[in-house]
C-alpha atoms as a PDB file:
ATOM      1  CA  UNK A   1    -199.171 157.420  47.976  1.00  0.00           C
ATOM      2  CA  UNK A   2    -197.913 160.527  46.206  1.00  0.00           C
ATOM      3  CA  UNK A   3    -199.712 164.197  47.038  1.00  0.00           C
ATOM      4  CA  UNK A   4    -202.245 161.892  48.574  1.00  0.00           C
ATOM      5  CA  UNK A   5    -202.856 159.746  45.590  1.00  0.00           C
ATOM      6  CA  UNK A   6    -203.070 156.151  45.806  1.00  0.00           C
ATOM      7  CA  UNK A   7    -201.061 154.352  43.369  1.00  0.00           C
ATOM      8  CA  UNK A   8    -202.054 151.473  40.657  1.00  0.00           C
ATOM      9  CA  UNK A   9    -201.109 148.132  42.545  1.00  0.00           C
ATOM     10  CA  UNK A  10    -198.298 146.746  39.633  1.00  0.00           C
ATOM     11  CA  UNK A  11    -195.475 146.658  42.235  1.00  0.00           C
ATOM     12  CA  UNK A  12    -195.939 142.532  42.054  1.00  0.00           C
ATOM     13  CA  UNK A  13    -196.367 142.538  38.219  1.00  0.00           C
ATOM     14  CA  UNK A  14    -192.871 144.558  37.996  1.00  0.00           C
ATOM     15  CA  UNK A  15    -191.118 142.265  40.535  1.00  0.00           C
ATOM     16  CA  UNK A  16    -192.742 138.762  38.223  1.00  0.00           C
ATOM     17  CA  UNK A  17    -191.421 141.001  35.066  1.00  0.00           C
ATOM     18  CA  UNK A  18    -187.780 141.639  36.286  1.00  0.00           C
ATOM     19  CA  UNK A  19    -187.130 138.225  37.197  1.00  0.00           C
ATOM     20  CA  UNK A  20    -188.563 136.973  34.076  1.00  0.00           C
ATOM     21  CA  UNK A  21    -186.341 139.225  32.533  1.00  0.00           C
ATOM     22  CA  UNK A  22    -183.664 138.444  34.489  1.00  0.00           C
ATOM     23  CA  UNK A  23    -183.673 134.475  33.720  1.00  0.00           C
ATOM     24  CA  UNK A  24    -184.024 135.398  30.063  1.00  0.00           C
ATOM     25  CA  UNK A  25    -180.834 137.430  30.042  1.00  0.00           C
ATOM     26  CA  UNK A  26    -178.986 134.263  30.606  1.00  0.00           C
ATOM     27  CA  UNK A  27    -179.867 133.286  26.734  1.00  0.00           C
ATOM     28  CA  UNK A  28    -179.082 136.321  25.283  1.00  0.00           C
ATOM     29  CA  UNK A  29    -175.931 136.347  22.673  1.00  0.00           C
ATOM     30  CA  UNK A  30    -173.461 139.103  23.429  1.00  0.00           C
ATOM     31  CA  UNK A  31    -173.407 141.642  20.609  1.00  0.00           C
ATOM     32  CA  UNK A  32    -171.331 141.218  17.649  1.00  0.00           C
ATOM     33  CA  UNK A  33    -170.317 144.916  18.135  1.00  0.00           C
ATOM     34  CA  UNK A  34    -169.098 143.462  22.092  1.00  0.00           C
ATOM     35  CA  UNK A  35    -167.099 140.923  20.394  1.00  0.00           C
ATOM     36  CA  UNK A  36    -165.537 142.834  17.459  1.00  0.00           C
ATOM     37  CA  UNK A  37    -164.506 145.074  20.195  1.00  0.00           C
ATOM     38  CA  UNK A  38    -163.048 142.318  22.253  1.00  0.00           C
ATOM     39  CA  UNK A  39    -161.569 140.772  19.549  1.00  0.00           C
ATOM     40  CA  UNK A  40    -163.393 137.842  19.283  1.00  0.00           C
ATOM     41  CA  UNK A  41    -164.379 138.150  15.746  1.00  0.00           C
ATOM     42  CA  UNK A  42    -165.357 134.642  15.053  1.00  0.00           C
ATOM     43  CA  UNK A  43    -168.036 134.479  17.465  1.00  0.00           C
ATOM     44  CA  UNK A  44    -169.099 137.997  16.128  1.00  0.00           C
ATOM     45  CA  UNK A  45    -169.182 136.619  12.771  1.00  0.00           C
ATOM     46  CA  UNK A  46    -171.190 133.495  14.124  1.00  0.00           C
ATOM     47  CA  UNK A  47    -173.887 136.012  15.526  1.00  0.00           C
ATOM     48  CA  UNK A  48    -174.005 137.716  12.617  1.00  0.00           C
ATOM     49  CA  UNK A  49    -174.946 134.884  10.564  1.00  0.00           C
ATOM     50  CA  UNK A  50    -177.504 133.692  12.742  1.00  0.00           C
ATOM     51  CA  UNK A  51    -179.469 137.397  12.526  1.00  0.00           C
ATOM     52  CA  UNK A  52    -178.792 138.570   8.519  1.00  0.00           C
ATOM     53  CA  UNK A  53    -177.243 135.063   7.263  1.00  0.00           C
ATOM     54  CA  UNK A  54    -174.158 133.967   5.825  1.00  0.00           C
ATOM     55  CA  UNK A  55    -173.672 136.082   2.814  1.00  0.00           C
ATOM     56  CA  UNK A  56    -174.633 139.480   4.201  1.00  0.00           C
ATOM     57  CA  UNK A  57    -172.538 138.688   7.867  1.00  0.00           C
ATOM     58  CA  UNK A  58    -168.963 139.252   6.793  1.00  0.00           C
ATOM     59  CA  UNK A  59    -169.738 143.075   5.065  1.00  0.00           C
ATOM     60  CA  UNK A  60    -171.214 143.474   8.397  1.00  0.00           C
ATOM     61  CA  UNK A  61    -168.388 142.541  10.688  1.00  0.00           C
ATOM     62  CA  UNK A  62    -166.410 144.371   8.254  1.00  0.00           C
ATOM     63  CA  UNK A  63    -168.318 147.952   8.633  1.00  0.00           C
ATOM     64  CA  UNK A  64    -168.565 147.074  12.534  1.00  0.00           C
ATOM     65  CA  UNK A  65    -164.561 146.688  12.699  1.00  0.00           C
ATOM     66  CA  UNK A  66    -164.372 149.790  10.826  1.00  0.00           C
ATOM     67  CA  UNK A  67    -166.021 152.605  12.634  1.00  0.00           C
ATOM     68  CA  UNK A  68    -164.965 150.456  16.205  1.00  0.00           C
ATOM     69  CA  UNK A  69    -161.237 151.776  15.266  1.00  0.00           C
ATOM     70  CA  UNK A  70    -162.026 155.036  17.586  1.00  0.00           C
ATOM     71  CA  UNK A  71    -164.549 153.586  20.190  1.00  0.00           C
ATOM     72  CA  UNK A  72    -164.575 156.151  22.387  1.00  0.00           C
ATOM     73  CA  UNK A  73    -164.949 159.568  21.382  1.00  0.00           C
ATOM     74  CA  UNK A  74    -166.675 162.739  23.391  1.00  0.00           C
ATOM     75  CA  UNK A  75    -170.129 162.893  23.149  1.00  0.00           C
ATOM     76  CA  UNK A  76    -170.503 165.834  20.954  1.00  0.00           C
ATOM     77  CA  UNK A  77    -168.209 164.159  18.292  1.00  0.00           C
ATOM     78  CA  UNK A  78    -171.192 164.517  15.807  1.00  0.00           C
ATOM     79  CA  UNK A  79    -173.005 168.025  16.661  1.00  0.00           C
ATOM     80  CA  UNK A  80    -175.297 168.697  19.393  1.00  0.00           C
ATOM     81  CA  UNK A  81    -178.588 167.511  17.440  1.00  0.00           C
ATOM     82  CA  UNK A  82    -177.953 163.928  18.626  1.00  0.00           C
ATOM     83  CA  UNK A  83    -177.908 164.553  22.070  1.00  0.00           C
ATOM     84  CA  UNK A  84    -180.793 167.023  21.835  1.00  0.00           C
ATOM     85  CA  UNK A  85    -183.234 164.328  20.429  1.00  0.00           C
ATOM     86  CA  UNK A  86    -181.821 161.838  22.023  1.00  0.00           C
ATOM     87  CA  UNK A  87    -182.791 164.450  25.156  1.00  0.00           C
ATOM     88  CA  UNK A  88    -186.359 164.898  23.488  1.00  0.00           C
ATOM     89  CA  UNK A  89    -187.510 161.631  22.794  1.00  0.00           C
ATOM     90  CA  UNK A  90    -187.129 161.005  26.614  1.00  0.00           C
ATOM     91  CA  UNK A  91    -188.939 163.685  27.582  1.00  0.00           C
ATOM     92  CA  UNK A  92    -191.633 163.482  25.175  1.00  0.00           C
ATOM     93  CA  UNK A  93    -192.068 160.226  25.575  1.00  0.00           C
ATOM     94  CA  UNK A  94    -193.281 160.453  29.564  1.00  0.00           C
ATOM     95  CA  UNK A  95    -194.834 164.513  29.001  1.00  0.00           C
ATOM     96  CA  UNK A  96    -197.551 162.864  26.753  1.00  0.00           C
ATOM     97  CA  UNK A  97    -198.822 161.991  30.274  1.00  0.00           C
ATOM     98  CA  UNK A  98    -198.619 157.828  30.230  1.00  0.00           C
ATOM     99  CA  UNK A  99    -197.806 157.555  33.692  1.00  0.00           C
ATOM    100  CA  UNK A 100    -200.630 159.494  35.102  1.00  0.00           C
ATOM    101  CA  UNK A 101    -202.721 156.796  32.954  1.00  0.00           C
ATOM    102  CA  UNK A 102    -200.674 154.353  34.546  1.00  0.00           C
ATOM    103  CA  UNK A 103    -199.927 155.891  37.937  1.00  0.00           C
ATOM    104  CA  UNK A 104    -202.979 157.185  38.713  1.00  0.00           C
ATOM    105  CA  UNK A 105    -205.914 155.222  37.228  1.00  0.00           C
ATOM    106  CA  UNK A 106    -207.650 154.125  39.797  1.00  0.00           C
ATOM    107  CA  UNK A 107    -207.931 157.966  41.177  1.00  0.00           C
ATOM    108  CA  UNK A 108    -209.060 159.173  37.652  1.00  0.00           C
ATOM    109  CA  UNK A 109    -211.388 156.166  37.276  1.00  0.00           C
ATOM    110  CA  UNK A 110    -213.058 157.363  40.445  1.00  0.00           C
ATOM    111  CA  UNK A 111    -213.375 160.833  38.973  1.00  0.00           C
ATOM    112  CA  UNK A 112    -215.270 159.740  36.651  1.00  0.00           C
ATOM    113  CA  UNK A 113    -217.744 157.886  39.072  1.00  0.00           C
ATOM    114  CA  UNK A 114    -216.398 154.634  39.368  1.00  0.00           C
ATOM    115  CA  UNK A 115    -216.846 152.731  42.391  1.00  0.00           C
ATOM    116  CA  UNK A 116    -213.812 151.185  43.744  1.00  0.00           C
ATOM    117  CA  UNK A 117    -214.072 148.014  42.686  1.00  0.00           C
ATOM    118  CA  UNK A 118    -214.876 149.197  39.235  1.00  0.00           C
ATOM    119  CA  UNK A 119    -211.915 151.224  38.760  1.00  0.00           C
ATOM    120  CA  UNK A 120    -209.932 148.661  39.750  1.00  0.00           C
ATOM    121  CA  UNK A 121    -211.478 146.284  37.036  1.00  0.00           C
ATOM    122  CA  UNK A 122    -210.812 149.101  34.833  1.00  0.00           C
ATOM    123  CA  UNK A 123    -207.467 149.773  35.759  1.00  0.00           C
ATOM    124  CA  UNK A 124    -207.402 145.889  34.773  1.00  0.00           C
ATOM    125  CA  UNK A 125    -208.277 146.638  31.413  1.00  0.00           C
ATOM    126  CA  UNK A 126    -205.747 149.366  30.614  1.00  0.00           C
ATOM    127  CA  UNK A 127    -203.153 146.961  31.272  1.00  0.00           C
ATOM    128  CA  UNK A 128    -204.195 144.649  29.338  1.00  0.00           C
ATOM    129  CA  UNK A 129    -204.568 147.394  26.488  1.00  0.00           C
ATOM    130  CA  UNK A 130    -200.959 148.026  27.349  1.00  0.00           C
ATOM    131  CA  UNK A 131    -199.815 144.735  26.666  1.00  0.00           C
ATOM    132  CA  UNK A 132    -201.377 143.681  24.027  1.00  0.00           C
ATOM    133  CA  UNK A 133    -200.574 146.754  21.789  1.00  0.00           C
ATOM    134  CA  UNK A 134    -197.011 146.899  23.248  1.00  0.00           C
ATOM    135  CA  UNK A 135    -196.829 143.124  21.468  1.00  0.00           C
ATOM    136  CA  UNK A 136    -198.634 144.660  18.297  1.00  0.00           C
ATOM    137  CA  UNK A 137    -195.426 146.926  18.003  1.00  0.00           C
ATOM    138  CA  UNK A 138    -193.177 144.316  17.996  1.00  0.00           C
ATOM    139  CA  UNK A 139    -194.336 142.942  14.849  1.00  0.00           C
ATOM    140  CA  UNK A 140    -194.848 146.493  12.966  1.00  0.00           C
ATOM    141  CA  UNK A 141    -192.181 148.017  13.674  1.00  0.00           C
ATOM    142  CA  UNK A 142    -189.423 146.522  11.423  1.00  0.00           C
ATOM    143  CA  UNK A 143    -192.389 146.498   9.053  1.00  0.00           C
ATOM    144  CA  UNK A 144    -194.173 149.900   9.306  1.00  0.00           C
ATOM    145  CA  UNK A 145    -190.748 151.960  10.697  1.00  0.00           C
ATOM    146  CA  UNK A 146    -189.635 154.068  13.499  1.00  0.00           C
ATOM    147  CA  UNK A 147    -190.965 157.421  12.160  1.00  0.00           C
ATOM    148  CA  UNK A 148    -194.796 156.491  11.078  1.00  0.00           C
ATOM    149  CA  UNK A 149    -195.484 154.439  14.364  1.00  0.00           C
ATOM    150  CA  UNK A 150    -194.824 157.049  16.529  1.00  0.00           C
ATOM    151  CA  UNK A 151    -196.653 159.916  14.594  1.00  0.00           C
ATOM    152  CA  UNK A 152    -199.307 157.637  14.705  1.00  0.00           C
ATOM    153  CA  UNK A 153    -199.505 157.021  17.927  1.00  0.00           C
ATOM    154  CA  UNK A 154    -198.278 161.046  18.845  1.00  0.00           C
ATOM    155  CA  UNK A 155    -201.644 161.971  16.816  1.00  0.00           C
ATOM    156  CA  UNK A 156    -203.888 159.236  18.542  1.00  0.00           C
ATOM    157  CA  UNK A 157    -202.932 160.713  21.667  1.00  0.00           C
ATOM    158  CA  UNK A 158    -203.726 163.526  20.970  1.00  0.00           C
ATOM    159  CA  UNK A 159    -207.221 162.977  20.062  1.00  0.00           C
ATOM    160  CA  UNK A 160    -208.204 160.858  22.950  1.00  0.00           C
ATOM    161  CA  UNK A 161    -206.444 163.042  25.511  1.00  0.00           C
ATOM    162  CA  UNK A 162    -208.178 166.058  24.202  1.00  0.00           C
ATOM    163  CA  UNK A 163    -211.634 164.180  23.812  1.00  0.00           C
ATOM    164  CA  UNK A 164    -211.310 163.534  27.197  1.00  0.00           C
ATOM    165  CA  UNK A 165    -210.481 166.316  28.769  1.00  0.00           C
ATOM    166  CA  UNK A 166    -213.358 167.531  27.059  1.00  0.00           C
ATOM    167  CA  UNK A 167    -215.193 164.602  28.774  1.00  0.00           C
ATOM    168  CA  UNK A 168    -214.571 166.305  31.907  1.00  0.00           C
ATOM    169  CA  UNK A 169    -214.898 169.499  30.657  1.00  0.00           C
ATOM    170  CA  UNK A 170    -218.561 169.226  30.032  1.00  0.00           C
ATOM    171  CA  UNK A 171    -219.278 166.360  32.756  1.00  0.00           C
ATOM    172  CA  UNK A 172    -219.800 163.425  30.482  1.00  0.00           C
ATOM    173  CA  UNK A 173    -217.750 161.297  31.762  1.00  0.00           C
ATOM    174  CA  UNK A 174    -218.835 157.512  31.520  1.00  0.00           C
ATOM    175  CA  UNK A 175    -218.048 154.756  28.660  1.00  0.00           C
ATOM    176  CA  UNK A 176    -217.006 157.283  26.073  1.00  0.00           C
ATOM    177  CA  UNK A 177    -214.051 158.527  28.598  1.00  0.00           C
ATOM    178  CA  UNK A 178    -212.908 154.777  29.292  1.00  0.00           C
ATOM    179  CA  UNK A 179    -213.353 154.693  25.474  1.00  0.00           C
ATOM    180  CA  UNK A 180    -210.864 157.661  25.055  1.00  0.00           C
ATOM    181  CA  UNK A 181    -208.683 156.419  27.852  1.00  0.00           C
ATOM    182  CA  UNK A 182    -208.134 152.866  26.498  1.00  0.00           C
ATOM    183  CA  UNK A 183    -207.481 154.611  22.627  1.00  0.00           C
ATOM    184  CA  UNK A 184    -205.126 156.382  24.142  1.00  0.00           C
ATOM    185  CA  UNK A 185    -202.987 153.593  25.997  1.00  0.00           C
ATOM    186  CA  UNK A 186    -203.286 151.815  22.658  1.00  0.00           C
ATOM    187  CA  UNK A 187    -201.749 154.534  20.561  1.00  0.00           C
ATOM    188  CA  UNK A 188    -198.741 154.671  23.463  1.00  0.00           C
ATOM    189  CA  UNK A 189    -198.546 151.439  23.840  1.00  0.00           C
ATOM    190  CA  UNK A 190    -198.441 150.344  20.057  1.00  0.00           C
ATOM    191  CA  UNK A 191    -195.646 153.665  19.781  1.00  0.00           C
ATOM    192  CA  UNK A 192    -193.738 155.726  22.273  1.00  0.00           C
ATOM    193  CA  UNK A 193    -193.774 152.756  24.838  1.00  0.00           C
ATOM    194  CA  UNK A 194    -191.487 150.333  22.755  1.00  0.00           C
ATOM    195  CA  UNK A 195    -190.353 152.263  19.649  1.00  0.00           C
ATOM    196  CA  UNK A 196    -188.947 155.110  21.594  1.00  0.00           C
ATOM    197  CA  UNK A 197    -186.376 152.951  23.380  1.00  0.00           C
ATOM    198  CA  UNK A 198    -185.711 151.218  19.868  1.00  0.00           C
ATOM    199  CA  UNK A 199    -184.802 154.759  18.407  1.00  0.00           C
ATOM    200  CA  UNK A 200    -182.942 155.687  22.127  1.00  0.00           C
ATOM    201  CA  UNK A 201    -180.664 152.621  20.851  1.00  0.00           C
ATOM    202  CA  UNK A 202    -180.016 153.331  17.135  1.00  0.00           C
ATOM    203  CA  UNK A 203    -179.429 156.690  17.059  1.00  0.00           C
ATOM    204  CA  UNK A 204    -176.420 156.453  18.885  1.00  0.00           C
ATOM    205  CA  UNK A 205    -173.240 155.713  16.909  1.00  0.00           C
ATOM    206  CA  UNK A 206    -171.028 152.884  18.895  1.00  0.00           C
ATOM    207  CA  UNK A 207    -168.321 155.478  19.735  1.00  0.00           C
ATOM    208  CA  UNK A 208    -170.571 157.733  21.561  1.00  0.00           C
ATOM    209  CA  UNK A 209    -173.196 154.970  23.088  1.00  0.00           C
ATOM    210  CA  UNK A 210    -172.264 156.218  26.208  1.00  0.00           C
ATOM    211  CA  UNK A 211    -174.442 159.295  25.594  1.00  0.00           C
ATOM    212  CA  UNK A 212    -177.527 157.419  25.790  1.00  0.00           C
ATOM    213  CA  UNK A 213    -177.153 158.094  29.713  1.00  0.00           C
ATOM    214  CA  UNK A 214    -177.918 161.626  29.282  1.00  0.00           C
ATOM    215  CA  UNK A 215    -181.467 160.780  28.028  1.00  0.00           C
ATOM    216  CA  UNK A 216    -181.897 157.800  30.087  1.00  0.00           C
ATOM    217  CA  UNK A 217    -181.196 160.034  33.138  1.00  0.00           C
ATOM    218  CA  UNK A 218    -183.478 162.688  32.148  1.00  0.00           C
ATOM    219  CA  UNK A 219    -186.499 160.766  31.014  1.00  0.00           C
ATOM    220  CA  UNK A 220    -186.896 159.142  35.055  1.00  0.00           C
ATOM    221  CA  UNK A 221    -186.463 163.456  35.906  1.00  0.00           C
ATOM    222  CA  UNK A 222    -189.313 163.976  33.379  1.00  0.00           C
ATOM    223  CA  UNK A 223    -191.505 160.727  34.656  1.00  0.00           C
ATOM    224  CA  UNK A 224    -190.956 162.316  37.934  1.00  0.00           C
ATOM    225  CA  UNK A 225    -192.099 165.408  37.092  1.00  0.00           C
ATOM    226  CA  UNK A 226    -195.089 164.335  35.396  1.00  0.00           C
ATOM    227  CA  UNK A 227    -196.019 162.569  38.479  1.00  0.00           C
ATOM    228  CA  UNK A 228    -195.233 165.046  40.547  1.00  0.00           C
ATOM    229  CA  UNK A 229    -197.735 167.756  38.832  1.00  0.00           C
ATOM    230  CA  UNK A 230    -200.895 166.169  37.801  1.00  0.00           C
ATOM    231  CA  UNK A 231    -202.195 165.786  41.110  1.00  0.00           C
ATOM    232  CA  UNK A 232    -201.454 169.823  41.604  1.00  0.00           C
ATOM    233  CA  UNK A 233    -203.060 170.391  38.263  1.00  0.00           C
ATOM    234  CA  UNK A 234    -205.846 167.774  38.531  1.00  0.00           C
ATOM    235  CA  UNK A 235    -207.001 169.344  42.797  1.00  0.00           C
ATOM    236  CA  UNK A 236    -206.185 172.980  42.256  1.00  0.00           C
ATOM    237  CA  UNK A 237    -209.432 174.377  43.030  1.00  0.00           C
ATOM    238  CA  UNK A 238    -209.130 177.614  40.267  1.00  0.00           C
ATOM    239  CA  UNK A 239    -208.960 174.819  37.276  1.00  0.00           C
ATOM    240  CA  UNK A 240    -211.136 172.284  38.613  1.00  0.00           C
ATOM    241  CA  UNK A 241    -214.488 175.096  38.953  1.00  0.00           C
ATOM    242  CA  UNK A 242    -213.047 176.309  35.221  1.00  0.00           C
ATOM    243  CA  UNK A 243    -212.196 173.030  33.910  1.00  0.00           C
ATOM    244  CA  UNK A 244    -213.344 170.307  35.779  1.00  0.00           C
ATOM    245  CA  UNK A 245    -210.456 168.135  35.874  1.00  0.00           C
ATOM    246  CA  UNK A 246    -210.251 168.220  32.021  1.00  0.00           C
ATOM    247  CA  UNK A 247    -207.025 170.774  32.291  1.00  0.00           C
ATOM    248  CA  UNK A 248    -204.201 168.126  32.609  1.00  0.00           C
ATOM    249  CA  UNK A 249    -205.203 166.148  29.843  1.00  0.00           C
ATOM    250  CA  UNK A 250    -205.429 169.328  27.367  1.00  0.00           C
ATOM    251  CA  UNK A 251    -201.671 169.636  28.669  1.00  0.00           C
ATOM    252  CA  UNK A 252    -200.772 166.172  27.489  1.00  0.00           C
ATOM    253  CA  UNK A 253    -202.733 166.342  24.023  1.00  0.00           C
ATOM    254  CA  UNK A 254    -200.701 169.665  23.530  1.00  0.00           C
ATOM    255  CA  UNK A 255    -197.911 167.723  24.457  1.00  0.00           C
ATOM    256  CA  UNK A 256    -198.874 164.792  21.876  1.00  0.00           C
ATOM    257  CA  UNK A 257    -199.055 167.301  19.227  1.00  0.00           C
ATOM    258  CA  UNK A 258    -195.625 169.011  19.774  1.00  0.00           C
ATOM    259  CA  UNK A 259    -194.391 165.225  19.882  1.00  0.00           C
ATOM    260  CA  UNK A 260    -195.544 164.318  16.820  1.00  0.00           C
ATOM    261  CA  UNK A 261    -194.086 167.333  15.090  1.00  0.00           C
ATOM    262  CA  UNK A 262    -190.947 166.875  16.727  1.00  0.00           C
ATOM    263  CA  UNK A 263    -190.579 162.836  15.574  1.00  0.00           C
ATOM    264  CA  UNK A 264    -191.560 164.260  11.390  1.00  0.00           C
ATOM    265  CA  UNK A 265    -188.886 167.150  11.768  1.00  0.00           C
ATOM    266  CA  UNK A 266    -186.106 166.178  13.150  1.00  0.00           C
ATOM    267  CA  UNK A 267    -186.081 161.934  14.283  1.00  0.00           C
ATOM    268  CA  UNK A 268    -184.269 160.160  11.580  1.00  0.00           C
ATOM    269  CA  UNK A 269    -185.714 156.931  10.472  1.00  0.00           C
ATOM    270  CA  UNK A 270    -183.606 153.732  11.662  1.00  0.00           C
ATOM    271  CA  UNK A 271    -185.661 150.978  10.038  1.00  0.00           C
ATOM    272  CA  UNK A 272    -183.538 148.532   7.928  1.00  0.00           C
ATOM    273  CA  UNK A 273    -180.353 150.679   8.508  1.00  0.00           C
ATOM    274  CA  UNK A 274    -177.382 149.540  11.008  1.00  0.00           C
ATOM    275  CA  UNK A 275    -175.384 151.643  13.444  1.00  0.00           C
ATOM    276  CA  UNK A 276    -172.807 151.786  11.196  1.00  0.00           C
ATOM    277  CA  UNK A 277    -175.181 153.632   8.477  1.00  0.00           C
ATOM    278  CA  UNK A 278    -176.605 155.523  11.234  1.00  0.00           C
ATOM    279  CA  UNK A 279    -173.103 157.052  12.327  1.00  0.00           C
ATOM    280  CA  UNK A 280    -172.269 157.245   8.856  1.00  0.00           C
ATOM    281  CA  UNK A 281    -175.656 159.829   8.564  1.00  0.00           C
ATOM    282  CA  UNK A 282    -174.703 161.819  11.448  1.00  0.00           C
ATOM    283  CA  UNK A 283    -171.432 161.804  10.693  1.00  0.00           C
ATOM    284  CA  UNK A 284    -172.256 163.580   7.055  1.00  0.00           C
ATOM    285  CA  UNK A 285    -175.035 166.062   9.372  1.00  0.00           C
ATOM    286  CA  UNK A 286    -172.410 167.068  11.431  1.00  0.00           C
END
């Protein structure tokens, strides 16, 4: 329960998913970049060749040995606009408001006039939504980039957060909502879900990687804060007689806006580039 909100039941889902992921760590290569480091560049070399192939694996290594010379340097090595969108991305990616779809959709199901058992069913649904646009990503991304996914998704947010709010707004609430609600999970899901943590990984140069901590650290203090405010935004009685509930999702298709603006502006794009490359661009912003 959080400000007397019943949680979405995916506590057993998580626990199946980390031990899944846990066995399947136990298969995973270390990183060529790990082994260059370690010295080990034969079995860097041998990774590298499985992933781009013999011919293209030794101009690899090479790069990777080059810019792992100075490994560890302070964070702000390469300007401050790293760390700030680094910082961003985090925070953008849990103010578009996923978790209260995830969090709390069994409460907001029931605001719409669900019975119980039918926002559970439908709670059902958005997960499966989730997953399989979250596997749609996985296959577009290398093919469609960094950059277009997520202002795709940033814009389809948008839409369906501010069509339903306006749902609310005007007490329509019934299939269109779910409608909006499910095109909305689908434009995360298929876009800031995966593809943000992609970019939170590549946009990091290898002597600064530590960084990445910074935005891990404040993307759970922005998840917490979005959990922590839609139930005071969703019961306070002044917005719900103006509003009727359709105030916090206004607030998170404002927020999908500024997101999507933010990702064309200022998010480099990472698709078909290596972290070498990548320092190399930052390196030449800075």
């Amino acid at each position: 329960m959080v400000n007397g909100y019943r949680l979405a039941p995916d506590v057993p889902v998580w626990c199946c998913a980390s031990r899944t992921v846990f066995i399947l760590l136990f298969f995973i290569p270390e990183t060529p970049r790990f082994l260059a480091l370690k010295g080990k560049e034969q079995e860097a070399l041998k990774v590298l060749e499985k992933i781009g192939g013999k011919d293209e694996a030794p101009g690899v290594l090479s790069a990777i040995k080059g810019t792992l010379k100075d490994h560890s340097r302070p964070w702000l090595s390469y300007g401050s606009l790293i760390i700030i969108i680094g910082i961003l991305l985090s925070v953008f990616q849990q103010f578009v408001g996923i978790n209260v779809v995830l969090y709390y959709a069994g409460n907001i199901f029931r605001n719409m006039g669900s019975s119980t058992d039918a926002s559970l069913l439908q709670t059902i649904i958005v997960g499966v939504v989730n997953l399989l646009f979250t596997v749609l990503a996985i296959f577009t991304v290398d093919k469609f980039g960094r950059k277009p996914l997520m202002i795709i998704g940033s814009l389809g947010m948008a839409v369906s957060m501010i069509a339903l709010g306006l749902s609310f707004y005007f007490n329509s609430v019934g299939m269109g909502a779910l409608i909006f609600m499910l095109i909305y999970t689908a434009a995360f899901a298929m876009s800031w879900g995966p593809v943000c943590w992609v970019l939170l990984s590549e946009i990091f140069p290898n002597s600064i990687r530590g960084a990445m901590s910074i935005a891990v650290a404040i993307q759970w203090i922005a998840n917490w804060v979005v959990s922590f405010t839609f139930p005071m935004m969703n019961d306070n009685i002044a917005l719900v007689d103006k509003f009727h509930h359709g105030f916090a999702y206004w607030v998170y298709g404002v927020m999908s806006i500024l997101s999507a603006l933010f990702v064309w502006r200022l998010v480099p794009e990472t698709k078909g580039r290596s972290l070498e490359e990548i320092e190399l661009f930052w390196k030449k912003k800075h």
